[in-house]
Structures are given as structure tokens and as C-alpha cells.
PDB file of N, CA and C in Angstrom:
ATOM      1  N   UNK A   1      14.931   1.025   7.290  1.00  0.00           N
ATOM      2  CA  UNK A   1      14.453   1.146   5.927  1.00  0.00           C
ATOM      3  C   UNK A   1      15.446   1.977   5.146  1.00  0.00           C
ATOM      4  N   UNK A   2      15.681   1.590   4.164  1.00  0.00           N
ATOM      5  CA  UNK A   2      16.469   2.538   3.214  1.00  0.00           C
ATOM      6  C   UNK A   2      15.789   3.499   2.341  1.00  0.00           C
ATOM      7  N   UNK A   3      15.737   4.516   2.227  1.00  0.00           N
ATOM      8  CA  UNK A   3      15.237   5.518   1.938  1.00  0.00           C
ATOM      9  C   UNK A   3      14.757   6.093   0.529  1.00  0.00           C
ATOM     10  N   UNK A   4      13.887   5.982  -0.318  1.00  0.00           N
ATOM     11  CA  UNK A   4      13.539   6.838  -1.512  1.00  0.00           C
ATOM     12  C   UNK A   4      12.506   7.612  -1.503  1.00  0.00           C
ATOM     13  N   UNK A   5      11.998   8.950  -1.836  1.00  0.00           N
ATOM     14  CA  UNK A   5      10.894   9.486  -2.302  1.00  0.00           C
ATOM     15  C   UNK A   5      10.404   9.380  -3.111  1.00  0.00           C
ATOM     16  N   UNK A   6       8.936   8.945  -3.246  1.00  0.00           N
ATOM     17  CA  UNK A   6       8.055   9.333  -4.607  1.00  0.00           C
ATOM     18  C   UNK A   6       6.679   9.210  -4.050  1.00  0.00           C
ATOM     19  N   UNK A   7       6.193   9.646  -5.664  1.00  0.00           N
ATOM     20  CA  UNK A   7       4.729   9.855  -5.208  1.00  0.00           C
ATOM     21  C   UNK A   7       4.015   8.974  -6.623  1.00  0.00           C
ATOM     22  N   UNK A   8       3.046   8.194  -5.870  1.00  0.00           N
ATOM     23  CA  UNK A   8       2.191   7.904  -6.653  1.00  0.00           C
ATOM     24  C   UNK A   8       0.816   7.802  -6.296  1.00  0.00           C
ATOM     25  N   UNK A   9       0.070   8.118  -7.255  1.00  0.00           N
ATOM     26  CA  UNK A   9      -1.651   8.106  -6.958  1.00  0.00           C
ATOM     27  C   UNK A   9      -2.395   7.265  -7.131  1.00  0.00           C
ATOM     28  N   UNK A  10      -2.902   6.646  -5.921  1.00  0.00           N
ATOM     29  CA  UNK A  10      -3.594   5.431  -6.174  1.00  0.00           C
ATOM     30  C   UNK A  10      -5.062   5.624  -7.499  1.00  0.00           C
ATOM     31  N   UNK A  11      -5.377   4.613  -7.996  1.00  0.00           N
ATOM     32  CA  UNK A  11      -6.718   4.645  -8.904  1.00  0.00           C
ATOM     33  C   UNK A  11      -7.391   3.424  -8.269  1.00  0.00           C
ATOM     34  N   UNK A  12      -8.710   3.326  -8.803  1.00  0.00           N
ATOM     35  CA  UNK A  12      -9.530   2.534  -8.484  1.00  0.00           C
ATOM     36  C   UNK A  12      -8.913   0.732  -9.008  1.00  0.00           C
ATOM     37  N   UNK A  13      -7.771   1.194  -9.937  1.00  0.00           N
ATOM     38  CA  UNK A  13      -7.406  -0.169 -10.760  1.00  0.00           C
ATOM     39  C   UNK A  13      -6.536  -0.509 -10.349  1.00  0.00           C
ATOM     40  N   UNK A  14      -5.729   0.114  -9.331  1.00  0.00           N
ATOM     41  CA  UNK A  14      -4.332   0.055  -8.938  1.00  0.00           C
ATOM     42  C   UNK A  14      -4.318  -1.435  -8.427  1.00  0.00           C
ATOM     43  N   UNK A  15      -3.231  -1.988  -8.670  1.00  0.00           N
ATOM     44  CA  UNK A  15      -3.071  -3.729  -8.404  1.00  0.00           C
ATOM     45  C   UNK A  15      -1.977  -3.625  -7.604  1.00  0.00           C
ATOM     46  N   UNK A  16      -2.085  -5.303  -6.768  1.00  0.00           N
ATOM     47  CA  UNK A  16      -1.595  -5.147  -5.681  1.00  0.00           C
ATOM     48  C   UNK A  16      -0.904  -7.134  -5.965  1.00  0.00           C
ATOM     49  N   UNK A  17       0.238  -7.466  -6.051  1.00  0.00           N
ATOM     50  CA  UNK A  17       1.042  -8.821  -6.460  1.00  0.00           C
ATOM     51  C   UNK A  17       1.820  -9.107  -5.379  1.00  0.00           C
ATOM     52  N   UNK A  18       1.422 -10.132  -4.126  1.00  0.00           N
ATOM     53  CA  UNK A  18       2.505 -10.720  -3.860  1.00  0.00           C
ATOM     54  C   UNK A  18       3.707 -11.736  -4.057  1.00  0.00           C
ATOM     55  N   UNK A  19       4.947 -11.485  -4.349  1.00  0.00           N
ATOM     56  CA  UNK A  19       5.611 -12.736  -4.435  1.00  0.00           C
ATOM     57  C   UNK A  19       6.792 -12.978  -3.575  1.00  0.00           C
ATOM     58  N   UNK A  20       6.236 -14.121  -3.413  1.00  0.00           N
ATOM     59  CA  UNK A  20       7.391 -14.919  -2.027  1.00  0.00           C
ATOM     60  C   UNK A  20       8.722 -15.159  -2.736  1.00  0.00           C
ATOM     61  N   UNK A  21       9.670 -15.279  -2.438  1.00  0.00           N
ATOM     62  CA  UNK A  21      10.936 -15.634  -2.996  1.00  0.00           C
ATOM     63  C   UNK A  21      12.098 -16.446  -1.739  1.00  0.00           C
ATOM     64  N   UNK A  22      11.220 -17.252  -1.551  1.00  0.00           N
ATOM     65  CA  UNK A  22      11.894 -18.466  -0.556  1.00  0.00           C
ATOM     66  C   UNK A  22      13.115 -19.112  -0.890  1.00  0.00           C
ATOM     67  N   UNK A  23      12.960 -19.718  -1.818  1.00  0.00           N
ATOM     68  CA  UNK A  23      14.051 -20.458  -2.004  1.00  0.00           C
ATOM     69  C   UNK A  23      15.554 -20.097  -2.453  1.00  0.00           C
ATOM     70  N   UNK A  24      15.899 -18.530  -2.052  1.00  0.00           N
ATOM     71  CA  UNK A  24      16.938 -17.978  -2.486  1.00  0.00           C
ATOM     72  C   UNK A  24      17.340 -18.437  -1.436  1.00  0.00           C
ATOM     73  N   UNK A  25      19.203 -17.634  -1.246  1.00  0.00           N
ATOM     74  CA  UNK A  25      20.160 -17.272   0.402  1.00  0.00           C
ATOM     75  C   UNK A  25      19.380 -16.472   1.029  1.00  0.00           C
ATOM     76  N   UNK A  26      18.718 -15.505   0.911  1.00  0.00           N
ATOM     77  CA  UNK A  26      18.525 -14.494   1.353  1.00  0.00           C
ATOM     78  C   UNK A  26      16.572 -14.283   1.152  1.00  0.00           C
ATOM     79  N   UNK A  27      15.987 -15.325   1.564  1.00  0.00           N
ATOM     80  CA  UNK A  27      14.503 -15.143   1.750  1.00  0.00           C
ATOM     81  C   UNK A  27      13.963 -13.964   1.573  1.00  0.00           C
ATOM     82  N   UNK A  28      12.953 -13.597   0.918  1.00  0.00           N
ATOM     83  CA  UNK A  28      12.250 -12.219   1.015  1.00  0.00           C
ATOM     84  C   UNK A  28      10.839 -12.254   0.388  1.00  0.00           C
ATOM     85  N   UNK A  29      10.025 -11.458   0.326  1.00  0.00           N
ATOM     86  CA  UNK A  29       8.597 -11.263  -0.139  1.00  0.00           C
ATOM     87  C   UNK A  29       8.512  -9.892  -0.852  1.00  0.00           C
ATOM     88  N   UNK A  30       7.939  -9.878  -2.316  1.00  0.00           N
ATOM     89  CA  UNK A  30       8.080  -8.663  -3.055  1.00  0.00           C
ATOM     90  C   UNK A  30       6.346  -8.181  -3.247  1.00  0.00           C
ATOM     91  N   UNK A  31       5.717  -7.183  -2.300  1.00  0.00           N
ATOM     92  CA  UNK A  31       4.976  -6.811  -3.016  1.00  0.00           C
ATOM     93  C   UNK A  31       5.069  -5.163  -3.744  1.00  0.00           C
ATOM     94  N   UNK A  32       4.086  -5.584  -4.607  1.00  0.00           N
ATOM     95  CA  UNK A  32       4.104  -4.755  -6.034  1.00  0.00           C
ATOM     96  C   UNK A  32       2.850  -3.734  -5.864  1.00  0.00           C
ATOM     97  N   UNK A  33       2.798  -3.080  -6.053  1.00  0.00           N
ATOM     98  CA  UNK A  33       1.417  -1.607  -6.239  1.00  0.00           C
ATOM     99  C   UNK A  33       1.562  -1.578  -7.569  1.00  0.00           C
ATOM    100  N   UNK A  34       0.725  -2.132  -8.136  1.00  0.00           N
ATOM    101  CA  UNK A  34       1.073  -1.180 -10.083  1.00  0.00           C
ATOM    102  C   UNK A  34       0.015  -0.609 -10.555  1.00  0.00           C
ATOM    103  N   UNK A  35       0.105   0.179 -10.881  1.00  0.00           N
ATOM    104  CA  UNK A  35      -1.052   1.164 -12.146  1.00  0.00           C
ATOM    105  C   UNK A  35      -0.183   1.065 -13.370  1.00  0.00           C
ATOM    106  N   UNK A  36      -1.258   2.301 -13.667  1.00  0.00           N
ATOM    107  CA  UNK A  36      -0.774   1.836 -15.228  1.00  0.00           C
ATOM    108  C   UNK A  36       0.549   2.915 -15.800  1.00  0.00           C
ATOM    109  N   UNK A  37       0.754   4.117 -14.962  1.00  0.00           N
ATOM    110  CA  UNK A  37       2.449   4.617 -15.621  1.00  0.00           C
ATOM    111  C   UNK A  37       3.453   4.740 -14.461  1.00  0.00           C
ATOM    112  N   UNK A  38       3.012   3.633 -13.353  1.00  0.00           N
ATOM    113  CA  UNK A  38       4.162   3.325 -11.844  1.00  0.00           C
ATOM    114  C   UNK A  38       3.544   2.600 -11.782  1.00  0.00           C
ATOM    115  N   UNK A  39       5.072   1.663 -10.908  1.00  0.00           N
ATOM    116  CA  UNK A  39       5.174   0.621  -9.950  1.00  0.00           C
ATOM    117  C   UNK A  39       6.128   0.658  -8.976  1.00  0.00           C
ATOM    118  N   UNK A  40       5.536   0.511  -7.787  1.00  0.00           N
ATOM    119  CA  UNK A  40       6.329   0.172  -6.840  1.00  0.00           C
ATOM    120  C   UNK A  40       6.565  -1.170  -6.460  1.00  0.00           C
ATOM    121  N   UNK A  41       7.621  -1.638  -6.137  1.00  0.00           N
ATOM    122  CA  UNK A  41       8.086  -2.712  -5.126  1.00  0.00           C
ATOM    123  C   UNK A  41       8.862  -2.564  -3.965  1.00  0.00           C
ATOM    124  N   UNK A  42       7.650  -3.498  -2.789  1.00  0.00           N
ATOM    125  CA  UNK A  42       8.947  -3.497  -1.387  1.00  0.00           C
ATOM    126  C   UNK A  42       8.800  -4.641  -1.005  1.00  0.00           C
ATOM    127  N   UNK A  43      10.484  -4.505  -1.055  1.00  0.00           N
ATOM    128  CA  UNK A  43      11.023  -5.846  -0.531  1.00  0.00           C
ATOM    129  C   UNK A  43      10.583  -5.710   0.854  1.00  0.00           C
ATOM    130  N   UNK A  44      10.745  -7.307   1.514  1.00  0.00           N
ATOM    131  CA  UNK A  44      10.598  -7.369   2.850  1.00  0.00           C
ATOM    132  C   UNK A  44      11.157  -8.281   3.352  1.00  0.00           C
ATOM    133  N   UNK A  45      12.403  -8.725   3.878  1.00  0.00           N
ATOM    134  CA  UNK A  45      13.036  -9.832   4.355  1.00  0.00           C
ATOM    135  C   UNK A  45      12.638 -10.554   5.377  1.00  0.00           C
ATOM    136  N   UNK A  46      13.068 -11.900   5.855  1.00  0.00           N
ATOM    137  CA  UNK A  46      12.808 -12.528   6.987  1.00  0.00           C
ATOM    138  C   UNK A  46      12.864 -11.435   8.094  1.00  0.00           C
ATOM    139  N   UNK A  47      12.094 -11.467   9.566  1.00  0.00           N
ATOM    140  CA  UNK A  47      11.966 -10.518  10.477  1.00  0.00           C
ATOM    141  C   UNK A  47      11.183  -9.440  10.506  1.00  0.00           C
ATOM    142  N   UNK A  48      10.587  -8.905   8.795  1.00  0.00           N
ATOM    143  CA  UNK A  48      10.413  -8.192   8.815  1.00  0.00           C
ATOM    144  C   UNK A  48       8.623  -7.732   9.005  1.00  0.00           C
ATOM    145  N   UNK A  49       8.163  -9.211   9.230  1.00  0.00           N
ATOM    146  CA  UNK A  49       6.651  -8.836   8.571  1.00  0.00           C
ATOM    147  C   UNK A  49       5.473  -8.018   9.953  1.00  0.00           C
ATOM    148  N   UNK A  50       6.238  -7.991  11.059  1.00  0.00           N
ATOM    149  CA  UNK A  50       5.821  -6.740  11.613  1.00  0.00           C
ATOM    150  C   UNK A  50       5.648  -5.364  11.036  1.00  0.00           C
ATOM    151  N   UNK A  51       6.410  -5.217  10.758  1.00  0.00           N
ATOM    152  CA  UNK A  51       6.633  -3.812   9.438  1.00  0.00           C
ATOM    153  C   UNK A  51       5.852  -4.113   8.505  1.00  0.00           C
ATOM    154  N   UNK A  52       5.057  -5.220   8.002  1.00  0.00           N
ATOM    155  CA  UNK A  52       4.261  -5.063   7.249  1.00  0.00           C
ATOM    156  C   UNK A  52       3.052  -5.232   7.815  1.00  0.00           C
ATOM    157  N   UNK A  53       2.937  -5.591   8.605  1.00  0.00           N
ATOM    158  CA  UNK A  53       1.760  -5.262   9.750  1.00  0.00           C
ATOM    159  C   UNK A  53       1.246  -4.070   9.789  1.00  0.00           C
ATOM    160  N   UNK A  54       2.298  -3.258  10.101  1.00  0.00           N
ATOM    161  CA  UNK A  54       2.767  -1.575  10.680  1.00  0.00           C
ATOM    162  C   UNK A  54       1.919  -1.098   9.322  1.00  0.00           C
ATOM    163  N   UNK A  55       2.518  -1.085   7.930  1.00  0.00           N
ATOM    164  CA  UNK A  55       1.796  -0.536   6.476  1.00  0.00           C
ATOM    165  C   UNK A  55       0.175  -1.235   6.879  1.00  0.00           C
ATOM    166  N   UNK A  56       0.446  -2.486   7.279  1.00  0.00           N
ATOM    167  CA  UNK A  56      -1.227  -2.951   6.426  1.00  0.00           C
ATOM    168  C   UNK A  56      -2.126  -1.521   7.723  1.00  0.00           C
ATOM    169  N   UNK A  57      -1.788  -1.604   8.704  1.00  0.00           N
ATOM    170  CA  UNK A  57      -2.632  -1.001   9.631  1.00  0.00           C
ATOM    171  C   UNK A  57      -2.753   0.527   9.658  1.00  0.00           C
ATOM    172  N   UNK A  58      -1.626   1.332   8.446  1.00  0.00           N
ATOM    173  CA  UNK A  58      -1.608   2.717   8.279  1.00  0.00           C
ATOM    174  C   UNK A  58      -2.326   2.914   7.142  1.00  0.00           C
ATOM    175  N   UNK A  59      -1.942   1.561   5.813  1.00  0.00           N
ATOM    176  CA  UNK A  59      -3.310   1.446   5.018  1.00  0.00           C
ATOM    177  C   UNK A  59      -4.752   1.477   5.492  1.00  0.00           C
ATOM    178  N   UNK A  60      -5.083   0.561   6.352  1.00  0.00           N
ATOM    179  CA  UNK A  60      -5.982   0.970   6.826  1.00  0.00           C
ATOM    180  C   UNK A  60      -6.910   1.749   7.492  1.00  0.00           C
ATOM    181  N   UNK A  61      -6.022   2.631   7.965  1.00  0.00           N
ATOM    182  CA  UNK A  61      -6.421   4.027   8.948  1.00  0.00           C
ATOM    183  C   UNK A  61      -6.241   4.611   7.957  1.00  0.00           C
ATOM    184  N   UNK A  62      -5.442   4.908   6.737  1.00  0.00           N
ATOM    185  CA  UNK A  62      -5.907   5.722   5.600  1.00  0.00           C
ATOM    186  C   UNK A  62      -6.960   5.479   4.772  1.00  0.00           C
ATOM    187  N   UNK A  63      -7.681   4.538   5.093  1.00  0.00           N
ATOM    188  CA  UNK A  63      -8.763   4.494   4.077  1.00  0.00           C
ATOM    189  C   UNK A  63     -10.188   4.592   4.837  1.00  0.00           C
ATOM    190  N   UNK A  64      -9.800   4.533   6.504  1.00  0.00           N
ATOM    191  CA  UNK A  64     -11.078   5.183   7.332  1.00  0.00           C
ATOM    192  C   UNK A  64     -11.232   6.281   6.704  1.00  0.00           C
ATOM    193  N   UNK A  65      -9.553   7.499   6.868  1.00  0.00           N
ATOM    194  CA  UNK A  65     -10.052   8.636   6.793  1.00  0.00           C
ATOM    195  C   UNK A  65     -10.978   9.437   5.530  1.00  0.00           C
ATOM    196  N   UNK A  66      -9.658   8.534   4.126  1.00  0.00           N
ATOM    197  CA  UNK A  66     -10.914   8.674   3.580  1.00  0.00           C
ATOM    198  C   UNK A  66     -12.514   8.462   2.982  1.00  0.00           C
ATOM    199  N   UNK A  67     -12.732   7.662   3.800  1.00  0.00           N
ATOM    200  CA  UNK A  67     -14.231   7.010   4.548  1.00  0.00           C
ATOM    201  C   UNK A  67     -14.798   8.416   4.711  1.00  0.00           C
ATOM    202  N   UNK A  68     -13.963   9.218   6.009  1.00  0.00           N
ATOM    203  CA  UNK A  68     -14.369   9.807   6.753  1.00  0.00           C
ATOM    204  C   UNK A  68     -14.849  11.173   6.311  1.00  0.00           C
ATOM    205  N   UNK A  69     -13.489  11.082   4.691  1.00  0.00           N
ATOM    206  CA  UNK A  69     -13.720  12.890   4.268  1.00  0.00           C
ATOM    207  C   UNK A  69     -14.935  12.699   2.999  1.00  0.00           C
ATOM    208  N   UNK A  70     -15.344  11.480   2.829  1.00  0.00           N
ATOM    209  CA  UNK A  70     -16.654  11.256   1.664  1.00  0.00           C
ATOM    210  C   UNK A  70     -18.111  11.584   2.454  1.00  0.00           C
ATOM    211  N   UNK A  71     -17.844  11.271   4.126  1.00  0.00           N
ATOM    212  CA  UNK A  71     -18.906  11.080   4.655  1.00  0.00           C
ATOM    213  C   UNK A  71     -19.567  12.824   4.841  1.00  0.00           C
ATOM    214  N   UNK A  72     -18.158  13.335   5.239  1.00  0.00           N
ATOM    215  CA  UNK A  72     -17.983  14.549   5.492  1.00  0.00           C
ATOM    216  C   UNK A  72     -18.679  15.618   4.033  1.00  0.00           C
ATOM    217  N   UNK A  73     -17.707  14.993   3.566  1.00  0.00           N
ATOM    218  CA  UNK A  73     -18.350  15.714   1.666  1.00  0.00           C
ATOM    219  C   UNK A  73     -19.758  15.759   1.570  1.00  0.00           C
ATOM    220  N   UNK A  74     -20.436  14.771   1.659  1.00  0.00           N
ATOM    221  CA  UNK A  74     -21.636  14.176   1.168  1.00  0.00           C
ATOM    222  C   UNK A  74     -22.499  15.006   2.238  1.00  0.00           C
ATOM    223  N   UNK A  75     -22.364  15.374   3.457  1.00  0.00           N
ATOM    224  CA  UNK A  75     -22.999  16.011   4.292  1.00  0.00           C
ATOM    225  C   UNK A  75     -23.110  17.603   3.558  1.00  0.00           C
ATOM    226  N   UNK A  76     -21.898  18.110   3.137  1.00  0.00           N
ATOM    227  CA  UNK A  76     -22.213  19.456   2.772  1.00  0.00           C
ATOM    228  C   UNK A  76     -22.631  19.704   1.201  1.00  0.00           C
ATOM    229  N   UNK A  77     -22.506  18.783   0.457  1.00  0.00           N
ATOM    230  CA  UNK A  77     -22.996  18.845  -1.150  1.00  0.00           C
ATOM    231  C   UNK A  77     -24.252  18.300  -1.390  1.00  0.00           C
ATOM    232  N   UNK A  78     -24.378  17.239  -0.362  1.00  0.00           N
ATOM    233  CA  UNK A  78     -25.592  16.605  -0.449  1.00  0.00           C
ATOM    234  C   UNK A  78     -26.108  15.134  -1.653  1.00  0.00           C
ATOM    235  N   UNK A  79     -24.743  14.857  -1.885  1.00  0.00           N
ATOM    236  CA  UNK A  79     -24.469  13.752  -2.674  1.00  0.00           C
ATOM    237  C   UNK A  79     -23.178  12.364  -1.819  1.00  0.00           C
ATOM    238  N   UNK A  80     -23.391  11.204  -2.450  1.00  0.00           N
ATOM    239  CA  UNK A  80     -22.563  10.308  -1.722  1.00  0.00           C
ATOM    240  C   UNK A  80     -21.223  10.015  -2.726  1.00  0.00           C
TER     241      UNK A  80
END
């Protein structure tokens, strides 16, 4: 992977665009995260969609946890 930092905060509106781009030299798939003052795009070339496996399944264990810290919340405030 080639390397950048940033940060962005997901919202409830945050959108999510895949686009295939087949018919170039160089095959690839662009998805997009956008809100409304960022966007990200990652590319992903042929070979690569293990690695997007890898995200979908860290997405997903990030959104147990925070499953996990509402469940947690709601136990000590007493709201859901």
C-alpha cells in the first residue's frame, strides 16, 4: 500500500460509490467514502480484492465494537 494519513469522521450520511474501471490497460475498482466536507478514494487493482476483503472484515469488527460500546453505554445511563 502506498501510504497517506488522514482522518475522517464517519456520519450517519456518509456514502459509499463503487466504480469498476475495466476497460482501461491497467484494470482497477474505485471506491469512494463521501460526506459532505471529505472524500476518500481507494483504488484497488487486479489481485487485489483480498485486501478488500481484509477492510470489509475490519469494517466489520469495527462496527461490532461499536455495537458493543452502545450496549455498554446504555447499561450505565440507562438509555439505548
Amino acid at each position: 500500500m502506498q501510504t497517506i494519513t488522514t482522518t475522517a469522521h464517519f456520519e450517519t450520511d456518509t456514502r459509499f460509490r463503487v466504480t469498476p474501471f475495466a476497460d482501461r490497460g491497467h484494470p482497477f475498482v474505485s471506491l469512494r467514502i463521501e460526506g459532505d466536507f471529505a472524500e476518500i478514494a481507494l483504488l484497488a487493482a487486479l489481485g487485489t480484492s483480498q485486501t478488500l476483503r481484509n477492510l470489509a472484515a475490519a469494517a466489520i469488527e469495527a462496527a461490532g465494537a461499536l455495537d458493543a460500546m452502545a450496549v455498554d453505554t446504555s447499561e450505565v445511563t440507562g438509555r439505548v
